[in-house]
C-alpha atoms as a PDB file:
ATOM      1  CA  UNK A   1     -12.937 -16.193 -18.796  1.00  0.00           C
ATOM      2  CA  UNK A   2      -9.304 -16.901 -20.488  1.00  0.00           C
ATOM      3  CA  UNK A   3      -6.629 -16.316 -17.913  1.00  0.00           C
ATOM      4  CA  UNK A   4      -4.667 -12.833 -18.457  1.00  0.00           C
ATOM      5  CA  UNK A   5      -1.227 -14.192 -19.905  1.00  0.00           C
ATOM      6  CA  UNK A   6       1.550 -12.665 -17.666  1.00  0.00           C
ATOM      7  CA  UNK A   7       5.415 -11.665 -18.961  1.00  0.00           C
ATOM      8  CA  UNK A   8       7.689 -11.348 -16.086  1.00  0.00           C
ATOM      9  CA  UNK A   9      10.867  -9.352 -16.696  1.00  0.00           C
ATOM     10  CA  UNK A  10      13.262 -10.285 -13.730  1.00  0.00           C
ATOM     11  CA  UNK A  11      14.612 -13.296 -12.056  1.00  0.00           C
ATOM     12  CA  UNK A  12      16.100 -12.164  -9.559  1.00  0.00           C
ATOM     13  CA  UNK A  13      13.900 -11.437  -6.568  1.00  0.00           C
ATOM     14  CA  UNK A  14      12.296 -14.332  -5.292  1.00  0.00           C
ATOM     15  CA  UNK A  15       8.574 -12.749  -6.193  1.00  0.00           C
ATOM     16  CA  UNK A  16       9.761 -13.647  -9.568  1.00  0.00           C
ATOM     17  CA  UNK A  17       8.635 -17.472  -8.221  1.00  0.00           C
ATOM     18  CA  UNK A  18       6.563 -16.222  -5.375  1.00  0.00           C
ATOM     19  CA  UNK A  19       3.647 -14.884  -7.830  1.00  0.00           C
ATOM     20  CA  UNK A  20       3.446 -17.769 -10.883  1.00  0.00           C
ATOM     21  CA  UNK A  21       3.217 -20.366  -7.869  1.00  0.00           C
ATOM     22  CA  UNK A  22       0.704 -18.949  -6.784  1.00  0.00           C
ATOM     23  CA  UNK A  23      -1.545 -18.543 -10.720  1.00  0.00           C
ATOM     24  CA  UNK A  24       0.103 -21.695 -11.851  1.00  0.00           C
ATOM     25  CA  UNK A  25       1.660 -24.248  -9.239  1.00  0.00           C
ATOM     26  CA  UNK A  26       0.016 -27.767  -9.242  1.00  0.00           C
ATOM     27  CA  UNK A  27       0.868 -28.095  -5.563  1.00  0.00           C
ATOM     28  CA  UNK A  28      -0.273 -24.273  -4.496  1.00  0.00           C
ATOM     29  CA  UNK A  29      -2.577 -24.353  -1.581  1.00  0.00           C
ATOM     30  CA  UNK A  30      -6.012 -23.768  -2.284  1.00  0.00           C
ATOM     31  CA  UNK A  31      -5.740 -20.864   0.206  1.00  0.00           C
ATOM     32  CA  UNK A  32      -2.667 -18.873  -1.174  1.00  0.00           C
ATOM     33  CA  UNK A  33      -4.417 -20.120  -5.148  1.00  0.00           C
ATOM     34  CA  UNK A  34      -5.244 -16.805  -7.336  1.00  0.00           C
ATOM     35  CA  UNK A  35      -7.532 -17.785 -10.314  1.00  0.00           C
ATOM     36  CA  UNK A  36      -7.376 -15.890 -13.433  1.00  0.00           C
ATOM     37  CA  UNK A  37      -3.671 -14.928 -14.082  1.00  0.00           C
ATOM     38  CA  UNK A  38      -1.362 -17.394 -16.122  1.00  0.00           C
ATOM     39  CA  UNK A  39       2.644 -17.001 -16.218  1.00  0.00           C
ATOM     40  CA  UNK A  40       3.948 -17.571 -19.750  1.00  0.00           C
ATOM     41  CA  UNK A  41       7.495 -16.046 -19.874  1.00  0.00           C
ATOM     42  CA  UNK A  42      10.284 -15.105 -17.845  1.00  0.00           C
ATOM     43  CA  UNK A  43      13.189 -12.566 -18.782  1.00  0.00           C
ATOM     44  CA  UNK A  44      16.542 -13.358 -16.861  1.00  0.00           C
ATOM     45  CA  UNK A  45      19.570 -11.589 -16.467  1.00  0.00           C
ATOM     46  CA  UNK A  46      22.129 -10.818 -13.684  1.00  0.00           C
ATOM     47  CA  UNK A  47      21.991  -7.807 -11.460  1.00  0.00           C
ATOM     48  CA  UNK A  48      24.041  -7.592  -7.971  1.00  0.00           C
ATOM     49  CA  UNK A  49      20.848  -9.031  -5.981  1.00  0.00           C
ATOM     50  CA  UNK A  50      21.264 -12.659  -7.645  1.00  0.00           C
ATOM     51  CA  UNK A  51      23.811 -15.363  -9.077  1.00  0.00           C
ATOM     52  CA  UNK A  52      24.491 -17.941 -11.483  1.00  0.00           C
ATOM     53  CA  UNK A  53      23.198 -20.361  -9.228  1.00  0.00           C
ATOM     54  CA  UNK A  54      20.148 -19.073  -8.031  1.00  0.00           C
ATOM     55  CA  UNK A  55      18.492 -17.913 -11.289  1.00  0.00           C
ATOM     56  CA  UNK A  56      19.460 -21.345 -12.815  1.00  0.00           C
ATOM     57  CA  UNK A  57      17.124 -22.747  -9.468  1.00  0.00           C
ATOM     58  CA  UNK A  58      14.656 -20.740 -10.302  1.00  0.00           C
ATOM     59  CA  UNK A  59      14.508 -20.868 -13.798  1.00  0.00           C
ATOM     60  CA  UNK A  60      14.302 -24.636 -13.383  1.00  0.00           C
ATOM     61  CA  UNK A  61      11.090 -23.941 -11.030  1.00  0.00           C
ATOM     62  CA  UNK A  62       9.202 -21.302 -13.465  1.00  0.00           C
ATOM     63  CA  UNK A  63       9.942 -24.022 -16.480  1.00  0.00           C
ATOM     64  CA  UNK A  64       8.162 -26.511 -14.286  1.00  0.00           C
ATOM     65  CA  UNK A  65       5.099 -24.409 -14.121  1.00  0.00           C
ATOM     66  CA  UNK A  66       5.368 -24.420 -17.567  1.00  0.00           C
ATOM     67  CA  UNK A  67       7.206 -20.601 -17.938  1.00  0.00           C
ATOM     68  CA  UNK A  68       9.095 -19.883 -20.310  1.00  0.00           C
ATOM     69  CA  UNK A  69      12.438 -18.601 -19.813  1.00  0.00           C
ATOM     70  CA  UNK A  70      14.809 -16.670 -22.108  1.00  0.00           C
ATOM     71  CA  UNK A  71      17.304 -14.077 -21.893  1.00  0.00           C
ATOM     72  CA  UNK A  72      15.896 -12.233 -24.770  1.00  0.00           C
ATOM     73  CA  UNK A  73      13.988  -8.974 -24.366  1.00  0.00           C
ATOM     74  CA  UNK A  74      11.453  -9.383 -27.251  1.00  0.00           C
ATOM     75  CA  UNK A  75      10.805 -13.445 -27.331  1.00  0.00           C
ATOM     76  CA  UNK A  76       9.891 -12.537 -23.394  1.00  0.00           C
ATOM     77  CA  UNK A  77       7.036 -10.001 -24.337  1.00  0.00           C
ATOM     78  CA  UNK A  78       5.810 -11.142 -27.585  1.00  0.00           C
ATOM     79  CA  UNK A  79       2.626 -13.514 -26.315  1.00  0.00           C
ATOM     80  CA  UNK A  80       1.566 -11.539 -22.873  1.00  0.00           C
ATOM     81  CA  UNK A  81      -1.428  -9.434 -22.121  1.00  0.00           C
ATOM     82  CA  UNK A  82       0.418  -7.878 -19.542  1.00  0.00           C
ATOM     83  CA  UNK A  83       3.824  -7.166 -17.738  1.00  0.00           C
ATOM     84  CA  UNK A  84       4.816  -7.434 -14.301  1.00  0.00           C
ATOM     85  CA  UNK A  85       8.326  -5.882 -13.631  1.00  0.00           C
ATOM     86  CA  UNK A  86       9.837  -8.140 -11.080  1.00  0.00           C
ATOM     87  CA  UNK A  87      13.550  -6.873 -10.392  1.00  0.00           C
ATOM     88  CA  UNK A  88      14.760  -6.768  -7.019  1.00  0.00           C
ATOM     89  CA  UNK A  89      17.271  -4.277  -8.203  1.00  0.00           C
ATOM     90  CA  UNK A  90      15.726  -0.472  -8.324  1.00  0.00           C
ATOM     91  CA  UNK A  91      18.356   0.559 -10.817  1.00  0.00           C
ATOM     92  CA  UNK A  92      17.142  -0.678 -13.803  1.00  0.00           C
ATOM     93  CA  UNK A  93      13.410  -0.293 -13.505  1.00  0.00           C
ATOM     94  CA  UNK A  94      13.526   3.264 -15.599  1.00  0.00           C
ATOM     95  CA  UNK A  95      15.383   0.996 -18.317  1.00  0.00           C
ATOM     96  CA  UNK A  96      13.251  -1.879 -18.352  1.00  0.00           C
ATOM     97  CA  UNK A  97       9.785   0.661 -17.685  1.00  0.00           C
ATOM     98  CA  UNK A  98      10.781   2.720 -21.025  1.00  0.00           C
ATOM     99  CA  UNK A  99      11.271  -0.683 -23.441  1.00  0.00           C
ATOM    100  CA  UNK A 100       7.745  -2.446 -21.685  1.00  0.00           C
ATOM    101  CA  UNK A 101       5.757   0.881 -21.832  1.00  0.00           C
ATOM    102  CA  UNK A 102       6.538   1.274 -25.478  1.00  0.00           C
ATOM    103  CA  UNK A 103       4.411  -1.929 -26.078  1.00  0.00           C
ATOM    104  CA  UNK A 104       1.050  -0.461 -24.700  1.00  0.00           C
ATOM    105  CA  UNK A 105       0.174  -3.310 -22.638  1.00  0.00           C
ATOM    106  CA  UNK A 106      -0.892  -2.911 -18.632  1.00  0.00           C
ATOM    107  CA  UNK A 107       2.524  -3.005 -16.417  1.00  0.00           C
ATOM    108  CA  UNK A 108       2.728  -3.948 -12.710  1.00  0.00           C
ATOM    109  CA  UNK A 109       5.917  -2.469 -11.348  1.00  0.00           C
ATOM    110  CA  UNK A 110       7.307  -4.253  -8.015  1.00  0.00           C
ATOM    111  CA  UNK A 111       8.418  -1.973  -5.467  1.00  0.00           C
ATOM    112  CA  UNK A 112      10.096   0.101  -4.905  1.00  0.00           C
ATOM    113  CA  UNK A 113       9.034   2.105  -8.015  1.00  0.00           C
ATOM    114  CA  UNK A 114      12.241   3.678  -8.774  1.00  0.00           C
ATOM    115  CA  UNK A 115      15.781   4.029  -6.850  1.00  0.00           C
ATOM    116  CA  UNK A 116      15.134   7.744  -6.941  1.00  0.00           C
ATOM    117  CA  UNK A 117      12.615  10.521  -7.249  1.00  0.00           C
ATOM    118  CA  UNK A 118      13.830  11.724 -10.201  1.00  0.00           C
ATOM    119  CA  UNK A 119      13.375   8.007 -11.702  1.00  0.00           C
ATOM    120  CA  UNK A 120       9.901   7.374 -10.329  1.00  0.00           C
ATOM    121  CA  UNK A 121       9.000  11.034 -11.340  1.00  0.00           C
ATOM    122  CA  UNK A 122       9.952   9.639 -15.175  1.00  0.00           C
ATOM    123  CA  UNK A 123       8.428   6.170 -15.344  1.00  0.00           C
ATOM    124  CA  UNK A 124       4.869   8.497 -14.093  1.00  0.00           C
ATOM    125  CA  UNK A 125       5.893  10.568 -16.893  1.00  0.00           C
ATOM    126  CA  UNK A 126       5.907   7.984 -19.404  1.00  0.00           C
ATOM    127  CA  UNK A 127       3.311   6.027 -18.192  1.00  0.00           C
ATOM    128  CA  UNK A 128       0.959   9.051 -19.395  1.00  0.00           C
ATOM    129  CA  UNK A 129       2.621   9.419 -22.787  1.00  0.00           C
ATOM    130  CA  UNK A 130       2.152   5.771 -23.849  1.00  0.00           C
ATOM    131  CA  UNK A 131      -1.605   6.250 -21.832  1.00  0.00           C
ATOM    132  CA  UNK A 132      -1.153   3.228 -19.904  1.00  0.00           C
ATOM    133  CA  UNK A 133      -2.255   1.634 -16.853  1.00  0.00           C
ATOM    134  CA  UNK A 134       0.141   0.834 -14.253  1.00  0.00           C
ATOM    135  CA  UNK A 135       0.514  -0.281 -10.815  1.00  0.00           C
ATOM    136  CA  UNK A 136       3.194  -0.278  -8.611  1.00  0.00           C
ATOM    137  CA  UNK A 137       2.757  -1.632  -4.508  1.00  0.00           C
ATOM    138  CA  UNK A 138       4.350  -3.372  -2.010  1.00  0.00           C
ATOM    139  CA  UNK A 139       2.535  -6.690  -0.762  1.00  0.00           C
ATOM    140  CA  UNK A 140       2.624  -5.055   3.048  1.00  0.00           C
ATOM    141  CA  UNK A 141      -0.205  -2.486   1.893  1.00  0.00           C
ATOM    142  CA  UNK A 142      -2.491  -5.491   1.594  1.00  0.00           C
ATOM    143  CA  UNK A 143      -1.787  -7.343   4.947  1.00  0.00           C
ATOM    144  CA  UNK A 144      -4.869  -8.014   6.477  1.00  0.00           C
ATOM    145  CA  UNK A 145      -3.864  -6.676   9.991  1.00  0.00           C
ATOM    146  CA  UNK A 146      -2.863  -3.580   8.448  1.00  0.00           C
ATOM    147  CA  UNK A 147      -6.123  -3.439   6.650  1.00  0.00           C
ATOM    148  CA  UNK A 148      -8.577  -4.193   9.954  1.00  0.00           C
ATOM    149  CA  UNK A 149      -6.302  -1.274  11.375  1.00  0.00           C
ATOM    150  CA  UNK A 150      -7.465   0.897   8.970  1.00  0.00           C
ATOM    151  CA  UNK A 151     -10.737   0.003   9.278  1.00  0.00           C
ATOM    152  CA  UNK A 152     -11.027   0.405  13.155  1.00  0.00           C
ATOM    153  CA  UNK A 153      -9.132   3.655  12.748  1.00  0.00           C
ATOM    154  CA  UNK A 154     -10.001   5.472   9.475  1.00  0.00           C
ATOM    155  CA  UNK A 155      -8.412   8.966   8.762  1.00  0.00           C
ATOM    156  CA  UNK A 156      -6.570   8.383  11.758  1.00  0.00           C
ATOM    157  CA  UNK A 157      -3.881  11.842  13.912  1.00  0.00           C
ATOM    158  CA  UNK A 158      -1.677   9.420  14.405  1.00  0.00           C
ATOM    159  CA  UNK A 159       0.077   6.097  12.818  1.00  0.00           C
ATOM    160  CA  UNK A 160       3.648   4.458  14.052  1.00  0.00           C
ATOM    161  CA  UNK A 161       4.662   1.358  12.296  1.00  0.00           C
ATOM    162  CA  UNK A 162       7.806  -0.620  12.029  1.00  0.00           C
ATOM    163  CA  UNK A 163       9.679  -2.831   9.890  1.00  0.00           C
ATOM    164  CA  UNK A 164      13.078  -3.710   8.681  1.00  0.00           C
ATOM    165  CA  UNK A 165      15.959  -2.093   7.575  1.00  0.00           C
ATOM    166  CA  UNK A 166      17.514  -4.304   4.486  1.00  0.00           C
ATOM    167  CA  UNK A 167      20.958  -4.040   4.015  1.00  0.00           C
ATOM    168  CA  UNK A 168      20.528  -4.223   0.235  1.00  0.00           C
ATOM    169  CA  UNK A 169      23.468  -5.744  -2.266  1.00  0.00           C
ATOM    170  CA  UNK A 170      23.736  -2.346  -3.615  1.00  0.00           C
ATOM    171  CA  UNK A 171      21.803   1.003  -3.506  1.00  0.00           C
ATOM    172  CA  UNK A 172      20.357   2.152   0.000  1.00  0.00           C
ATOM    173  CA  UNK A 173      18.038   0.297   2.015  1.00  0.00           C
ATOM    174  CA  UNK A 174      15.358   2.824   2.939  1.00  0.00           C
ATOM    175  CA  UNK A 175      14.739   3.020  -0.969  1.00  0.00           C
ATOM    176  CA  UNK A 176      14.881  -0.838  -1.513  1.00  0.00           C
ATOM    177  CA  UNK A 177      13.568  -2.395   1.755  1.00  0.00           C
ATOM    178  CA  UNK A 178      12.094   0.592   3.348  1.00  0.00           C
ATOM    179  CA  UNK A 179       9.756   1.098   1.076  1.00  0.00           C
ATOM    180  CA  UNK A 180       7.732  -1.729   2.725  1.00  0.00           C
ATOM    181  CA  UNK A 181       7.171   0.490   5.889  1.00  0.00           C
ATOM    182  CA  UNK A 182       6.635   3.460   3.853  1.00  0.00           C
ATOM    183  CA  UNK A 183       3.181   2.093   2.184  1.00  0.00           C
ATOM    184  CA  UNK A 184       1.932   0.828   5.239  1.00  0.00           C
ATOM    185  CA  UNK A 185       1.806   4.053   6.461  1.00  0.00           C
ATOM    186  CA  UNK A 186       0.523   5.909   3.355  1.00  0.00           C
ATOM    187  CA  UNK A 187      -2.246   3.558   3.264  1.00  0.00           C
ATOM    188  CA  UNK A 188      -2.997   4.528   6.978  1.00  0.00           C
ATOM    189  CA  UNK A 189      -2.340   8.320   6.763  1.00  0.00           C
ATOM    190  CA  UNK A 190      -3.025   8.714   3.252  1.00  0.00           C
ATOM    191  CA  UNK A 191      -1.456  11.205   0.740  1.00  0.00           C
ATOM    192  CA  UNK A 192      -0.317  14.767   1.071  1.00  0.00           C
ATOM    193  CA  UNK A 193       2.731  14.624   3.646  1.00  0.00           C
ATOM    194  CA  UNK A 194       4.058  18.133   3.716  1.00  0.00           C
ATOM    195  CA  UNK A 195       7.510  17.012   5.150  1.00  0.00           C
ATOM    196  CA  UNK A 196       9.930  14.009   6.483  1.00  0.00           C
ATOM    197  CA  UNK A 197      12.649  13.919   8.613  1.00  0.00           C
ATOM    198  CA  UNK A 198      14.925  10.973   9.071  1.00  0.00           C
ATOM    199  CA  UNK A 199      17.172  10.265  11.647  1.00  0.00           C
ATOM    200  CA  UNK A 200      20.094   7.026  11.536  1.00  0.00           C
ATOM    201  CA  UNK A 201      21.953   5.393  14.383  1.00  0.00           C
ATOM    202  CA  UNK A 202      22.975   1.892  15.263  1.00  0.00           C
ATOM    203  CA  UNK A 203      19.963   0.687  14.815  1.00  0.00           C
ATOM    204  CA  UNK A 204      18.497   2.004  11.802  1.00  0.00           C
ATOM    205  CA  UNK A 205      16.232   5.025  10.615  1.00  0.00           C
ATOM    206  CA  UNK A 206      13.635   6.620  12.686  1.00  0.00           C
ATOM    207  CA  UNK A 207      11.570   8.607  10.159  1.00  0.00           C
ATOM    208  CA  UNK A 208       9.051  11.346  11.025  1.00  0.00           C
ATOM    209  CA  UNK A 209       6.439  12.675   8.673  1.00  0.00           C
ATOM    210  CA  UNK A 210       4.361  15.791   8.986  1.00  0.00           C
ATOM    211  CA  UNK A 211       0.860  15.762   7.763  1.00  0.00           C
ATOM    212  CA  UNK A 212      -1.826  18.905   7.318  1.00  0.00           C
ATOM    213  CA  UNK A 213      -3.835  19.461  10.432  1.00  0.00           C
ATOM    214  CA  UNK A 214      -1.356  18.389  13.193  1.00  0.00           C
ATOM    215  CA  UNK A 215      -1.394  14.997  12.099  1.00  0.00           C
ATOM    216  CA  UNK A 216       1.778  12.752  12.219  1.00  0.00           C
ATOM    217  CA  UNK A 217       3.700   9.209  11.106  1.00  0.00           C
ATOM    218  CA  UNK A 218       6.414   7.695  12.426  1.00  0.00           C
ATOM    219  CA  UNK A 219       8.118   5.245  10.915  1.00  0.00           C
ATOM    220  CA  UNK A 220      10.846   3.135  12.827  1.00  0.00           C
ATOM    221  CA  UNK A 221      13.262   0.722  10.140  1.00  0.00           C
ATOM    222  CA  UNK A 222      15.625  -1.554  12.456  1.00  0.00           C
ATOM    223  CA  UNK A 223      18.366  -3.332  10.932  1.00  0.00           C
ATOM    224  CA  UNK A 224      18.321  -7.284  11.592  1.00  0.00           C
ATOM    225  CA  UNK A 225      14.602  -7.409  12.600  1.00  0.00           C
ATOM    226  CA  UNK A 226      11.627  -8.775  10.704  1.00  0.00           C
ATOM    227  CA  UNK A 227       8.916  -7.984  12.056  1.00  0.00           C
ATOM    228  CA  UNK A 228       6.212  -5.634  10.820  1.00  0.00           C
ATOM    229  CA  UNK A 229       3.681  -3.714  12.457  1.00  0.00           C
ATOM    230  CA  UNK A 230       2.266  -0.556  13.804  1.00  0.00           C
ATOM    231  CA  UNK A 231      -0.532   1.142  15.865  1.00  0.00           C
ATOM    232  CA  UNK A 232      -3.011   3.965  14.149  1.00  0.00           C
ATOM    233  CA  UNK A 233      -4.588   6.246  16.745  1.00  0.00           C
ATOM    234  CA  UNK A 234      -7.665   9.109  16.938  1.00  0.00           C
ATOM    235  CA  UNK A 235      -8.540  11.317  19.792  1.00  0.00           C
ATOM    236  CA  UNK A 236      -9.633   8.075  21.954  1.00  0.00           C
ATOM    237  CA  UNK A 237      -9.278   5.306  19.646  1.00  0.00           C
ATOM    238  CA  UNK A 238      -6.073   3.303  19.135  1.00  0.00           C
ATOM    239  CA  UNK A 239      -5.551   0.144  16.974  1.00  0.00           C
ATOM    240  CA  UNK A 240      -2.445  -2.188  17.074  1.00  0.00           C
ATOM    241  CA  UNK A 241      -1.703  -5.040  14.400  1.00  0.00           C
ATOM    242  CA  UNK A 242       1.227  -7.450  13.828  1.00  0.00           C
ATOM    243  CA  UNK A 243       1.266  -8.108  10.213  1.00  0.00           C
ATOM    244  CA  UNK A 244       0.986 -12.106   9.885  1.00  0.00           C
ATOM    245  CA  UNK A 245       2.956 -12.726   6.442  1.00  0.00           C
ATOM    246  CA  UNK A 246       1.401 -16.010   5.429  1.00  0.00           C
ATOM    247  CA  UNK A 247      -1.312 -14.720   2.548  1.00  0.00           C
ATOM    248  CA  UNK A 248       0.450 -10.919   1.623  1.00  0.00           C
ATOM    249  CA  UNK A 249       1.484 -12.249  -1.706  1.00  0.00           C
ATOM    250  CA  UNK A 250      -1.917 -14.017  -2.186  1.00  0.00           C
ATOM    251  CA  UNK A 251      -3.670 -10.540  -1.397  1.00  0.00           C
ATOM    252  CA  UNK A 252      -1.000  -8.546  -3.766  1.00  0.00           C
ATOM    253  CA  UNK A 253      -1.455 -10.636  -6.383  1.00  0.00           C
ATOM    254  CA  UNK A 254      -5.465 -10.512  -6.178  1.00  0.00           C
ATOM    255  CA  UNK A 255      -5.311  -6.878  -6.372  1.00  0.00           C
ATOM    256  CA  UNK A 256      -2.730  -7.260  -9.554  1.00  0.00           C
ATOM    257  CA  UNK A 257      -5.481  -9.382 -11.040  1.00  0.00           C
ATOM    258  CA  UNK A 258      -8.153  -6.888 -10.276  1.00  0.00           C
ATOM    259  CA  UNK A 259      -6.020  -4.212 -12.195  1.00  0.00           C
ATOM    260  CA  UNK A 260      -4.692  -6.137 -15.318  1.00  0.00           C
ATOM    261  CA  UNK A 261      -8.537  -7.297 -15.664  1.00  0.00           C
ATOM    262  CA  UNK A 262     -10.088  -3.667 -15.308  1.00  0.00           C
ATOM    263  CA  UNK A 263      -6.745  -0.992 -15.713  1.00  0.00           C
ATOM    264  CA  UNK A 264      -7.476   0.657 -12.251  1.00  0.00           C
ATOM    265  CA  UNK A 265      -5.887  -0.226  -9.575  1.00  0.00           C
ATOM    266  CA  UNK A 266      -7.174   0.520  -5.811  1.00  0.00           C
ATOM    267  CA  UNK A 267      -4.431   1.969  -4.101  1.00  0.00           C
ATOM    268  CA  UNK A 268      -6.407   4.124  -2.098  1.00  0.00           C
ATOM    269  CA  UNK A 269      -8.163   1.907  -0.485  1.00  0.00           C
END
């Protein structure tokens, strides 16, 4: 089977290296390896997340790999089978969603999906006009502690987990980082929350969200630690993880492959 061709649009979040190393690399470890996906081009430009410096580093790594990179829109897209938005910076994914979803072709969208409701609520929107498939995740809804967790605990009352609270280079950080903590606990609880409270102080954001049927998540952001984690409990059964970020990007990236190859992706797993 010919590898699906890949155009990423973004250079300035380090998945933007993080993914084609692992399709592409000659040095990738067999373990972190994903078969089947091939990088071919790269868009660049500057947001506030990145510098000079840093996207000439890593366009001198995709190159390498044998990626093309450019700074023009349409050289970037012309020979893909697929797009995979990779900007660290929320703000322009609406902009960059709109010009890629005009070409018809299946887009994964890096978190977080938007840098505000009203901005995710339109990509969804035109997603359905142009009737394509899209995915948009964060690699910590694929750890594998989170995933035993869920396994040992399905439909659980109760799930707490924790992560960091990004100071971002602009925007706010429960959008940009946060989102991380947010889809580790909708793949515990699920959809449907009927309401959140948050709550800042020194530390960061304690977040409360209210579920049907008594049912409950809690999720704690702290500024300057990076750890992730959390504990999913029912009636007598409780189960604690520690997510181990070694393979997250590995397991992402599967699941991208899984969605470009077949246009659904398996979110609520």
């Amino acid at each position: 089977m010919k590898p699906v061709k890949i155009a990423l649009i973004g250079l300035d979040t380090s998945h933007s290296i993080e993914f084609p190393r692992r399709m592409q690399s000659p040095d990738c470890s067999p373990a972190w390896k994903v078969d089947g996906l091939q990088a071919v081009s790269c868009l660049s430009f500057m947001t506030p997340f990145t510098n000079a410096e840093v996207l000439q580093k890593r366009r001198d790594q995709l190159e390498q790999w044998g990626v093309k990179v450019t700074e023009n829109f349409d050289e970037a897209v012309t020979d893909c089978d697929a797009i995979m938005i990779e900007i660290n910076d929320p703000v322009p994914h609406l902009d960059y969603f709109t010009r890629c979803a005009a070409l018809r072709k299946p887009i994964f969208l890096d978190k977080p999906l938007a840098d505000s409701y009203q901005n995710g609520k339109k990509i969804v929107d035109l997603a359905e006009k142009h009737q394509i498939p899209v995915m948009s995740a964060s690699s910590l809804r694929f750890a594998a502690g989170l995933v035993e967790a869920c396994q040992a605990v399905p439909a659980p009352d109760q799930a707490a987990v924790y992560g960091p609270l990004g100071i971002p280079a602009a925007g706010e950080g429960i959008i940009w980082y946060g989102v991380h903590c947010f889809e580790m606990l909708q793949r515990a609880m699920g959809q449907g929350a009927l309401r959140v409270d948050a709550r800042r102080d020194a530390s960061g954001v304690v977040t409360i969200v209210e579920y049907p049927e008594r049912r409950r998540g809690i999720v704690v952001l702290t500024e300057g630690d990076y750890t992730y984690g959390g504990t999913l409990r029912r009636k007598e059964r409780a189960h604690s993880y520690v997510v181990d970020g070694a393979l997250i990007y590995t397991e992402e990236l599967r699941q991208i492959r899984d969605f470009f190859r077949t246009g659904t992706a398996s979110l609520t797993l």
